[in-house]
N, C-alpha and C. Protein backbone atom coordinates (compact mmCIF):
# COMPACT_ATOMS: atom_id res chain seq x y z
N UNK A 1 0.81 -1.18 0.00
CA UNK A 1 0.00 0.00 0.00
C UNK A 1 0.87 1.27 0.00
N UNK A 2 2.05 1.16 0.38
CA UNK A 2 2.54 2.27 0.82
C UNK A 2 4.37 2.16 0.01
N UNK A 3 4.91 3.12 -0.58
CA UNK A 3 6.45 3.18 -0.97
C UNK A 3 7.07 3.30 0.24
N UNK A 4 8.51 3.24 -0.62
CA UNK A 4 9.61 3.22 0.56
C UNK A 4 9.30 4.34 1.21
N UNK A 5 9.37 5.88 0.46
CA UNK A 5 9.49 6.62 1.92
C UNK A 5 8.38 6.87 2.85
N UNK A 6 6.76 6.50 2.30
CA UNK A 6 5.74 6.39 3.29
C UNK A 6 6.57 5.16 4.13
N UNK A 7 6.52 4.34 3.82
CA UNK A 7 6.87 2.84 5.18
C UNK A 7 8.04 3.79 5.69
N UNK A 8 9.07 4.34 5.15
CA UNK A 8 10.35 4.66 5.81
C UNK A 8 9.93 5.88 7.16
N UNK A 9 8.52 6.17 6.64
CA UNK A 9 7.87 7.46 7.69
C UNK A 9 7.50 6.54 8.68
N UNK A 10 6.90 5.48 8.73
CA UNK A 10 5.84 5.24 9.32
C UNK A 10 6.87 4.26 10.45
N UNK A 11 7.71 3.70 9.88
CA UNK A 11 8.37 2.83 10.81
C UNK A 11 9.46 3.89 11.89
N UNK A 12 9.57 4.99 10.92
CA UNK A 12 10.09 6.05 11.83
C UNK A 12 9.31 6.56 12.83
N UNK A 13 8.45 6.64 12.90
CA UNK A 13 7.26 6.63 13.87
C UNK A 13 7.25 6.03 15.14
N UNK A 14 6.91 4.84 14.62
CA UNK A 14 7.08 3.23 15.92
C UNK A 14 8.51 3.39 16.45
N UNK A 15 9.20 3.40 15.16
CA UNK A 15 10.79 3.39 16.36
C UNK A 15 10.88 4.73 17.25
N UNK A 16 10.21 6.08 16.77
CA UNK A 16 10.05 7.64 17.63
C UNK A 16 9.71 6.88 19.12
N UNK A 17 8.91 5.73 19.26
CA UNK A 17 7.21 5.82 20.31
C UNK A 17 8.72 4.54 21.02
N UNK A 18 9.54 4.03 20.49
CA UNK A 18 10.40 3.43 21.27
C UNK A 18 11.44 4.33 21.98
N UNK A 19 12.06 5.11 21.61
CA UNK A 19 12.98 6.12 21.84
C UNK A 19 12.48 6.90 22.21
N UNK A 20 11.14 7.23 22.54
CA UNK A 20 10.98 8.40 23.37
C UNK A 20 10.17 7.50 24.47
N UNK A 21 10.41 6.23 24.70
CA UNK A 21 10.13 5.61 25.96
C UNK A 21 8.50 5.98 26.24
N UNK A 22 7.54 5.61 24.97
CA UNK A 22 6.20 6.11 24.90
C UNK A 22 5.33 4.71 26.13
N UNK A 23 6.11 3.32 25.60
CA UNK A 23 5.51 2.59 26.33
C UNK A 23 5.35 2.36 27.91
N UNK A 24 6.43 3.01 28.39
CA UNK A 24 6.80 3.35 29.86
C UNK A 24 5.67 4.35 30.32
N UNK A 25 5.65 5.46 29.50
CA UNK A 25 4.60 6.35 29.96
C UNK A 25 3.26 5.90 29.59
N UNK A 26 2.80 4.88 28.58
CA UNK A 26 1.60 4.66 28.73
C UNK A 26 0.77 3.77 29.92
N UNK A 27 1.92 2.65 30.29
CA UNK A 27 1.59 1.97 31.16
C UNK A 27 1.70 3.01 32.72
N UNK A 28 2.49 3.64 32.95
CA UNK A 28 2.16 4.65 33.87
C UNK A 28 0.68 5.43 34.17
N UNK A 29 0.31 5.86 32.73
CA UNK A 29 -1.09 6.46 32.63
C UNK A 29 -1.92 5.41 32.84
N UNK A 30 -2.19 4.00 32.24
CA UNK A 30 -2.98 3.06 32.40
C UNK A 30 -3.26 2.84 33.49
N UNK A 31 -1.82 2.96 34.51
CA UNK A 31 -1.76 2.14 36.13
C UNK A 31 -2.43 2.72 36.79
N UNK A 32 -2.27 4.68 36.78
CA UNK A 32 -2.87 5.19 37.29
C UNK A 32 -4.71 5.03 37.54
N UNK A 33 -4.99 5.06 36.42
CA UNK A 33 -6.53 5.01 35.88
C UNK A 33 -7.01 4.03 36.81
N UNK A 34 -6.35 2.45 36.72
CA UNK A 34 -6.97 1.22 37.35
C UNK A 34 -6.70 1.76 38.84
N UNK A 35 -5.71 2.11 39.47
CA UNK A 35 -5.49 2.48 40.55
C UNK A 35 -6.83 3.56 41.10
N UNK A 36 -7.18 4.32 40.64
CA UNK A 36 -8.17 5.32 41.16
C UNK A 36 -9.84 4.48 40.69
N UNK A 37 -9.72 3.41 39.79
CA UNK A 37 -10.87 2.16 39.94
C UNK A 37 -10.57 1.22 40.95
N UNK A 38 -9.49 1.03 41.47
CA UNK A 38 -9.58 0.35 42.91
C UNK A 38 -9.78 1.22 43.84
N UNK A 39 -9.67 2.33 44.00
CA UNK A 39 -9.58 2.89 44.71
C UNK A 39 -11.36 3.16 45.06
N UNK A 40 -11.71 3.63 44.19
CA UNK A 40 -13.07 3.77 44.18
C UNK A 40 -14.10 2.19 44.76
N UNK A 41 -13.60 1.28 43.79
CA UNK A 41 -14.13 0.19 43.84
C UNK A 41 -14.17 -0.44 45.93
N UNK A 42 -12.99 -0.09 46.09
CA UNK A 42 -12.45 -0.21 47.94
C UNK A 42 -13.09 0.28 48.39
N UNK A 43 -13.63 1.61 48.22
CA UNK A 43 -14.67 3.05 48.81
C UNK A 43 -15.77 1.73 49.03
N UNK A 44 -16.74 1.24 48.21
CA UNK A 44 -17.80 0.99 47.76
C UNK A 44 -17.70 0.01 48.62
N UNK A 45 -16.91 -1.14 48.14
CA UNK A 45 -17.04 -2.26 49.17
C UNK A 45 -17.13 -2.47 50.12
N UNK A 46 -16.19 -1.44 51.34
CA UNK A 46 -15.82 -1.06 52.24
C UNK A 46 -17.39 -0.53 52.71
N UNK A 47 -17.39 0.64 52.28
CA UNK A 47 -18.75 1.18 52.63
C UNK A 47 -19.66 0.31 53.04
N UNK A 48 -20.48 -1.12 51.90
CA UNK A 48 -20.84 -1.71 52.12
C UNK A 48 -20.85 -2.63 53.40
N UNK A 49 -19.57 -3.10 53.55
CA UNK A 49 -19.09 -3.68 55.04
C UNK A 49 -19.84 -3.10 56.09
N UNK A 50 -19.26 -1.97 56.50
CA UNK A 50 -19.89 -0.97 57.15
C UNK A 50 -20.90 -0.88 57.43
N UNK A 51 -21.81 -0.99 56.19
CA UNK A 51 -23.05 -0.70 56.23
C UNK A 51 -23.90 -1.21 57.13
N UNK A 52 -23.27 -2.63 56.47
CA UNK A 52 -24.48 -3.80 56.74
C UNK A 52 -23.54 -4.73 57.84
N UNK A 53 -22.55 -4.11 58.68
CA UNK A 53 -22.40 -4.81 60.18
C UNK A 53 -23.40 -4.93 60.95
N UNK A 54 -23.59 -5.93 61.54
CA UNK A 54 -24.68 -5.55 62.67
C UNK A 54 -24.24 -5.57 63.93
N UNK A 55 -24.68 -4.46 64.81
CA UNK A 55 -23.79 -3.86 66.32
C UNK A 55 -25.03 -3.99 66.72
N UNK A 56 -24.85 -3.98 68.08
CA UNK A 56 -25.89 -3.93 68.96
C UNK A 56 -26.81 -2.77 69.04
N UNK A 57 -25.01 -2.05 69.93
CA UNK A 57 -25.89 -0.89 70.15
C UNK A 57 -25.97 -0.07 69.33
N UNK A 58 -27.01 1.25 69.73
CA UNK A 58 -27.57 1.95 68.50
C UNK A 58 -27.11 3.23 68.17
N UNK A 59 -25.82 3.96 69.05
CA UNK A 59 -25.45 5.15 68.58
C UNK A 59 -24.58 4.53 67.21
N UNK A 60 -23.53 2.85 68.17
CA UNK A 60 -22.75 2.82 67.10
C UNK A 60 -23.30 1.99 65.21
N UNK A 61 -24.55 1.69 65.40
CA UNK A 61 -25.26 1.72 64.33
C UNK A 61 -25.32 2.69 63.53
N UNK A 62 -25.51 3.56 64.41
CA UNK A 62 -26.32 4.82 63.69
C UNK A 62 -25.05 5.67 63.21
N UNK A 63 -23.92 5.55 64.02
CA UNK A 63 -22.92 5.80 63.35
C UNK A 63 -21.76 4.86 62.03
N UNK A 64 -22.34 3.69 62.11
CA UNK A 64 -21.76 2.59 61.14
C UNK A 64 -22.68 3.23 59.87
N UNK A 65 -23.97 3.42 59.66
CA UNK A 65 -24.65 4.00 58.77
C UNK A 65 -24.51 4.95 57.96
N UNK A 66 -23.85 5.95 59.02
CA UNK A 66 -23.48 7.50 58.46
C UNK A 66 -22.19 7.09 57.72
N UNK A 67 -21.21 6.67 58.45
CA UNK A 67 -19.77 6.26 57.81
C UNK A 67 -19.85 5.17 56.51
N UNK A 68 -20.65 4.55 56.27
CA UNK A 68 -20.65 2.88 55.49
C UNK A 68 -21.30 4.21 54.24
N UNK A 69 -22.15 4.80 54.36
CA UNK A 69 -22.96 5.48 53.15
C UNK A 69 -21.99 6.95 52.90
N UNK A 70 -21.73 7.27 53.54
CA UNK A 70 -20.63 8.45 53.44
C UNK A 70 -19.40 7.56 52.44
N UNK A 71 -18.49 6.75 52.82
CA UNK A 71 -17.54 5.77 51.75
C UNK A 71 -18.27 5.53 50.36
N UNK A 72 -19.67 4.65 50.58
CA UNK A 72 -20.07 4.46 49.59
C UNK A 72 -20.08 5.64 48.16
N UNK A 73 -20.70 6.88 49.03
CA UNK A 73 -20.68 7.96 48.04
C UNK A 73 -19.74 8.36 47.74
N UNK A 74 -18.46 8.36 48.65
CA UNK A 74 -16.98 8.98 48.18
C UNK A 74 -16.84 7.93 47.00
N UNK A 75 -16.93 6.41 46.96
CA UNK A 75 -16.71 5.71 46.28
C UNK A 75 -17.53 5.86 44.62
N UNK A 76 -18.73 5.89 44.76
CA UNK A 76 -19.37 6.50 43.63
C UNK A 76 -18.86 7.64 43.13
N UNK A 77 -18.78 8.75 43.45
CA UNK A 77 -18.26 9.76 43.24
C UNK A 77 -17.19 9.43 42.13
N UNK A 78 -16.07 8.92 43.43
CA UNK A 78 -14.84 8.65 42.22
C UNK A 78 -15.29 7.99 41.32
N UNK A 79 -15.80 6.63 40.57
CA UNK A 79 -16.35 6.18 39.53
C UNK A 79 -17.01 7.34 38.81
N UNK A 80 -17.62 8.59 39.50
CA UNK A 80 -18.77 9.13 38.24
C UNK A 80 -17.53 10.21 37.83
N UNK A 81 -16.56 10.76 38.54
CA UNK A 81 -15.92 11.67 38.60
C UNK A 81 -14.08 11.79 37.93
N UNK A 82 -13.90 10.81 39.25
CA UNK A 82 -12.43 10.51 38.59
C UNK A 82 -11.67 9.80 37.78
N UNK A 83 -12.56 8.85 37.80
CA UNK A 83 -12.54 7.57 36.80
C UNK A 83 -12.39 8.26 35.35
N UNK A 84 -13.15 8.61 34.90
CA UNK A 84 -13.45 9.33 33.12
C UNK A 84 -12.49 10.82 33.41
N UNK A 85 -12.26 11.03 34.42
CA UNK A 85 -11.10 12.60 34.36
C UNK A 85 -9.78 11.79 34.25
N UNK A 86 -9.44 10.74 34.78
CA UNK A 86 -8.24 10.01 35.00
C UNK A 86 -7.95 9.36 33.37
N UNK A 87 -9.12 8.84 32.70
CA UNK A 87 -9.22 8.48 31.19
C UNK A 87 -9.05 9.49 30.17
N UNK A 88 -9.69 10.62 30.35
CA UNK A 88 -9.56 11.88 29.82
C UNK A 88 -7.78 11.90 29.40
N UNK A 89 -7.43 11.72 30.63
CA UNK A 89 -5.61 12.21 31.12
C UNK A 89 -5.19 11.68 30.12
N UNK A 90 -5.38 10.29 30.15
CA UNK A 90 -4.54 9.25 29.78
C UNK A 90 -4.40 9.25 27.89
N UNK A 91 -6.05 9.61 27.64
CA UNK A 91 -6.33 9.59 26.29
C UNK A 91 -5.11 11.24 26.01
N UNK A 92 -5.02 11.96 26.81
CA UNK A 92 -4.66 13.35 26.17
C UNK A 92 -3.24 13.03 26.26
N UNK A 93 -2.57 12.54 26.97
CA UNK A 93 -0.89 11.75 26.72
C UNK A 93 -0.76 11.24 25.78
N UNK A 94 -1.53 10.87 25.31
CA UNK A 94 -1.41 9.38 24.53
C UNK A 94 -1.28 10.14 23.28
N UNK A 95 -2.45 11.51 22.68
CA UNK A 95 -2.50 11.71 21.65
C UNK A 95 -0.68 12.79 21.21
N UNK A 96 -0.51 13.34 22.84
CA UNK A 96 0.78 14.12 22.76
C UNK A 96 2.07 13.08 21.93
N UNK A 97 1.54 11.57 22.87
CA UNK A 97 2.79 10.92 22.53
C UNK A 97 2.91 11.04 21.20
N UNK A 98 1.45 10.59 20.23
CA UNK A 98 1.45 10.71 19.11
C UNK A 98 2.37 11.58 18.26
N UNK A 99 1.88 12.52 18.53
CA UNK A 99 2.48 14.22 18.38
C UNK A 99 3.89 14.14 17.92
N UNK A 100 4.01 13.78 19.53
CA UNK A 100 5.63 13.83 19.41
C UNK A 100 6.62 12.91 18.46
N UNK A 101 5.83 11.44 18.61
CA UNK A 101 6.43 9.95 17.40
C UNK A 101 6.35 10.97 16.10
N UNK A 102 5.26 11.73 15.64
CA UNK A 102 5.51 12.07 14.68
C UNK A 102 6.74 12.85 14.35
N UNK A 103 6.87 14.21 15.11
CA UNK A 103 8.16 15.05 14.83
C UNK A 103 9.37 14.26 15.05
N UNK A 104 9.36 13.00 15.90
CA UNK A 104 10.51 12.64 15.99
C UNK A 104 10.96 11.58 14.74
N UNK A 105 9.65 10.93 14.11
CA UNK A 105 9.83 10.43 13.06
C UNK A 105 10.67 11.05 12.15
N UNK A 106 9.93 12.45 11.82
CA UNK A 106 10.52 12.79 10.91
C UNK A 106 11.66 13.67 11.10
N UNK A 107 12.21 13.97 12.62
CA UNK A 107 13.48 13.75 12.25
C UNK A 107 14.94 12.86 12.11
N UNK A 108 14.11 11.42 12.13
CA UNK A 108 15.41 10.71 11.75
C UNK A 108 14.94 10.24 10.32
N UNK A 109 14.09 10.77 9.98
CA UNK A 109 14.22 10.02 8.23
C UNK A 109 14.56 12.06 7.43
N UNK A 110 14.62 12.64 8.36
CA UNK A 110 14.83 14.39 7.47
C UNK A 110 13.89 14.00 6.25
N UNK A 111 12.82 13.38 6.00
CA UNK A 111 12.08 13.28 5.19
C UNK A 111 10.38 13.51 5.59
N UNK A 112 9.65 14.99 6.18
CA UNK A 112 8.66 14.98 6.65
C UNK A 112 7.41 14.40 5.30
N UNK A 113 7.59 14.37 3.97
CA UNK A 113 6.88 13.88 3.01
C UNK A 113 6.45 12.11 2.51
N UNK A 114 6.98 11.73 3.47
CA UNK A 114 6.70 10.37 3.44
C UNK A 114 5.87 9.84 4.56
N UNK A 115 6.00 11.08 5.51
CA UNK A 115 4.93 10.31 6.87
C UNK A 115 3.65 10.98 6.27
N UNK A 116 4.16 12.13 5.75
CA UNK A 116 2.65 13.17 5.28
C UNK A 116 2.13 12.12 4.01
N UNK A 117 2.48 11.62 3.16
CA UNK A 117 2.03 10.84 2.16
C UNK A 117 1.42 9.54 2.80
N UNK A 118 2.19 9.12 3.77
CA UNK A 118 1.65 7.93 4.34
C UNK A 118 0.06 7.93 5.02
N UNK A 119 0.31 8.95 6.01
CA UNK A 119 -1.09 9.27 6.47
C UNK A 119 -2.32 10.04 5.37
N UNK A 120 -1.79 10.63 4.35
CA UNK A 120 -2.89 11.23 3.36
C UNK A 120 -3.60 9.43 3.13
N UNK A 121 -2.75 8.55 2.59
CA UNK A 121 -3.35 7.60 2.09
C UNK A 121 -3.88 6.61 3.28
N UNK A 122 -3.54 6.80 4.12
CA UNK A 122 -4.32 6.41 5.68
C UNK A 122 -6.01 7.10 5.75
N UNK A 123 -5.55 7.96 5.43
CA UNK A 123 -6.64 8.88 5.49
C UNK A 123 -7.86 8.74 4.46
N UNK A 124 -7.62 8.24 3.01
CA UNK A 124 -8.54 7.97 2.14
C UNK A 124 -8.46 6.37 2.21
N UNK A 125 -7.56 5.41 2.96
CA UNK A 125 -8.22 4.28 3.30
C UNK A 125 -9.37 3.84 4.21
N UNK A 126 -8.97 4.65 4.85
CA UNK A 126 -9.91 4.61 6.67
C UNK A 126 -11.29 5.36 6.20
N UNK A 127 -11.08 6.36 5.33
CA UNK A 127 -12.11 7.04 5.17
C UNK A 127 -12.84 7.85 6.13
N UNK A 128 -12.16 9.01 6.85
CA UNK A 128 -12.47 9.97 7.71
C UNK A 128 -11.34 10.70 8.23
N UNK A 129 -10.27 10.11 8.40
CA UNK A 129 -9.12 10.80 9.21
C UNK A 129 -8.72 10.41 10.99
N UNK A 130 -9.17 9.11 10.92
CA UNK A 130 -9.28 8.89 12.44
C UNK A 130 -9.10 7.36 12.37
N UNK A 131 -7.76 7.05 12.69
CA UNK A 131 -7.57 5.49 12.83
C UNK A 131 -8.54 4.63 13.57
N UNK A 132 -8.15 3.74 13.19
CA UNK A 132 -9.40 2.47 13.29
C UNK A 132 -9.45 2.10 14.67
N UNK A 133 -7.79 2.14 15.24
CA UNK A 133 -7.39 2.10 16.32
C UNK A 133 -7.84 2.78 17.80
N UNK A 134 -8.47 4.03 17.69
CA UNK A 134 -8.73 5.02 18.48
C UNK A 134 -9.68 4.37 19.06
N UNK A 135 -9.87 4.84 20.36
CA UNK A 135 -10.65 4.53 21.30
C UNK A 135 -11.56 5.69 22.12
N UNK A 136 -12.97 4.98 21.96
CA UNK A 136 -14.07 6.33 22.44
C UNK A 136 -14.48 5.49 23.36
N UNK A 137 -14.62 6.11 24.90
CA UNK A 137 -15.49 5.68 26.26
C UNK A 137 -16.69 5.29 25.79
N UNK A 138 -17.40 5.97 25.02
CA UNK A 138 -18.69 6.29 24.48
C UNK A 138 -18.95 4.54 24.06
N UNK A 139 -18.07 4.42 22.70
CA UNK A 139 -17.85 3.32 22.12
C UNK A 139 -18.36 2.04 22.89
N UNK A 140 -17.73 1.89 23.54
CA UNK A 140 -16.94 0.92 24.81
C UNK A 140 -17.83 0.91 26.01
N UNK A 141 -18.79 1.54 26.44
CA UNK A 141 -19.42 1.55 27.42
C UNK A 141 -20.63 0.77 27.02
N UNK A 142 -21.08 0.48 28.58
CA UNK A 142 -22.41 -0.70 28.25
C UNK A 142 -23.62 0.19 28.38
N UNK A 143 -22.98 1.45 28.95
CA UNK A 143 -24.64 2.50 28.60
C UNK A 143 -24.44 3.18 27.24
N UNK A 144 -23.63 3.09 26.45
CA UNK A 144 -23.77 3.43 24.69
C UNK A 144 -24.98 3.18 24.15
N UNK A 145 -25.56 2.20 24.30
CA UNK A 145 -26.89 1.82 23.57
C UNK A 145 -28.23 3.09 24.16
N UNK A 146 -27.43 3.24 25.24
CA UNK A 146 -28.62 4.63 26.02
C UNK A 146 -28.47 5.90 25.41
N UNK A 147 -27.27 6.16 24.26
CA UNK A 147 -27.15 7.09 23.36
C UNK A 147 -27.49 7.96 22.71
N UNK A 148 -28.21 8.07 21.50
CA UNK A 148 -28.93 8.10 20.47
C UNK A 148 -28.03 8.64 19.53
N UNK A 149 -27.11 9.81 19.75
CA UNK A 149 -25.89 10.51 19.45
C UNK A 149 -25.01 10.61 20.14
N UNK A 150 -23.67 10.67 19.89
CA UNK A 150 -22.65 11.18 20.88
C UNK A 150 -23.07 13.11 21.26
N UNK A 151 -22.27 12.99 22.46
CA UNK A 151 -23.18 14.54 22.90
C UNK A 151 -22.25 15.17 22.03
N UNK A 152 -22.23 16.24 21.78
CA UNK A 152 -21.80 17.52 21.12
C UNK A 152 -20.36 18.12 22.02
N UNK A 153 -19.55 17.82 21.10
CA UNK A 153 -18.08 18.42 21.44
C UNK A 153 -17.86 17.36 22.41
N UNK A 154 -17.76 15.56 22.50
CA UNK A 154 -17.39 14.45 22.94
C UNK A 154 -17.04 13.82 21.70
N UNK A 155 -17.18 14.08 20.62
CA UNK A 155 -17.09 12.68 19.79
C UNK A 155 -15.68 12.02 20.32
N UNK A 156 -14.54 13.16 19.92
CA UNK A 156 -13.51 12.44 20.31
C UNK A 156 -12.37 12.77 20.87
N UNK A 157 -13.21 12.98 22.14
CA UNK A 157 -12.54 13.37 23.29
C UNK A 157 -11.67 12.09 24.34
N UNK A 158 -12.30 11.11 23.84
CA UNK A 158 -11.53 10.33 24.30
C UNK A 158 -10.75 9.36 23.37
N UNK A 159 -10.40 9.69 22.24
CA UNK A 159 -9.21 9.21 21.40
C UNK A 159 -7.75 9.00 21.68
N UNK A 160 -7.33 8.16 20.93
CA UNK A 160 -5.76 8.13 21.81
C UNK A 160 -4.89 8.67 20.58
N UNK A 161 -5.89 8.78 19.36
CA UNK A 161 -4.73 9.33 18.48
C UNK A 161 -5.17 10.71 17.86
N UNK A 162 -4.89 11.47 17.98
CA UNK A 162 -5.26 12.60 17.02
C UNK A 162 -5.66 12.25 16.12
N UNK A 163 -6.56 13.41 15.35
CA UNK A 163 -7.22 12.84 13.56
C UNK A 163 -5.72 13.02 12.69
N UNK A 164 -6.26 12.05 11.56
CA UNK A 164 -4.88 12.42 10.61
C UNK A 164 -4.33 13.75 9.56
N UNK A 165 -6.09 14.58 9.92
CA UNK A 165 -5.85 15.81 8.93
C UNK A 165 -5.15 16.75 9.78
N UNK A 166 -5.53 16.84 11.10
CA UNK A 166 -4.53 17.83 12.28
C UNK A 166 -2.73 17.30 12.12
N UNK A 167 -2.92 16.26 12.31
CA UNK A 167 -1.26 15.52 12.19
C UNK A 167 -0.60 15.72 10.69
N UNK A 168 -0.91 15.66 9.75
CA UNK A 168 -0.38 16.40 8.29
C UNK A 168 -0.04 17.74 8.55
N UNK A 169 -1.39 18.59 8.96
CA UNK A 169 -1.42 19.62 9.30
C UNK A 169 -0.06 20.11 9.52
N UNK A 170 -0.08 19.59 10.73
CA UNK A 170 1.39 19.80 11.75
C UNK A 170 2.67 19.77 11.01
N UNK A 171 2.67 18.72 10.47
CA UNK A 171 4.05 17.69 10.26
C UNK A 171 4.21 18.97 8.77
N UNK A 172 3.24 19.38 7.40
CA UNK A 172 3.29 20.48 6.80
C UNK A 172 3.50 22.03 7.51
N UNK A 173 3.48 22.42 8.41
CA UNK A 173 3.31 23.94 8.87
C UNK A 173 4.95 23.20 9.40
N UNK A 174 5.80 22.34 9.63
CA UNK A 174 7.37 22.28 10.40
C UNK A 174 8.21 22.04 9.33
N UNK A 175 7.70 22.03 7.82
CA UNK A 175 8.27 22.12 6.67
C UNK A 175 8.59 23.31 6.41
């Protein structure tokens, strides 16, 4: 599909996302994310515990109640809150890393016209400008079907790659 200097762009790329130690930082962002879903997930459980101890007496009931539902909500919270801000993060690294594989691509091939050729024809394969690869919460969630549209100014907010017409963009305006 692609000539030598598109492939010579593109593998310059992958080797950029090695040399700039992209995989170190993604799994960092990933860890984080699951970490603040245990974290949350602990809230909840915990709470639960709490909840449903049974004590005798009744101040410390009445105080197991307040505390067990107080966790619970800290715990919800984080799921409604930090969870998708922590994904947000991760998706917005991810598209930088992009960013960056690109400029660094093209400076070890000093050839920015072969990553730009590569992705033009990425771009009329895929047919939109947005790898196949990218990932939407929206997508992926089991309340998607509760949808009807993505809301307005979300489509793809949670992508991990930039579109490919912004990334030409770029990689043309450093020519």
């Amino acid at each position: 599909m692609m000539d030598r200097d598109e492939l010579e762009g593109v593998i310059s790329h992958e080797i950029s996302h090695i040399k700039n130690y992209d995989i170190r930082i993604s799994t960092i962002a990933v860890a984080l994310v699951g970490v603040i879903g245990v974290i949350a997930t602990a809230l909840i459980f915990f709470g639960k515990v709490v909840l449903f101890s049974s004590d005798d007496d009744r101040d410390s009931r009445a105080a197991g109640l307040v505390f067990g539902l107080g966790m619970m909500l800290v715990g919800f919270l984080f799921n409604i809150i930090a969870v998708p801000l922590a994904m947000l993060m991760q998706a917005f690294v991810s598209r930088h890393r992009e960013i960056l594989a690109d400029v660094s691509g093209v400076e070890l091939t000093r050839n920015p016209q072969g990553l730009i050729r590569a992705f033009k024809k990425l771009q009329v394969y895929e047919g939109g400008g947005h790898p196949k690869r990218t990932t939407s919460i929206l997508a992926k969630s089991p309340a998607a079907e509760l949808c009807l549209v993505t809301p307005v100014g979300f489509h793809h907010l949670f992508d991990s790659h930039p579109p490919l017409e912004e990334r030409i963009q770029r990689l043309e305006h450093k020519i």
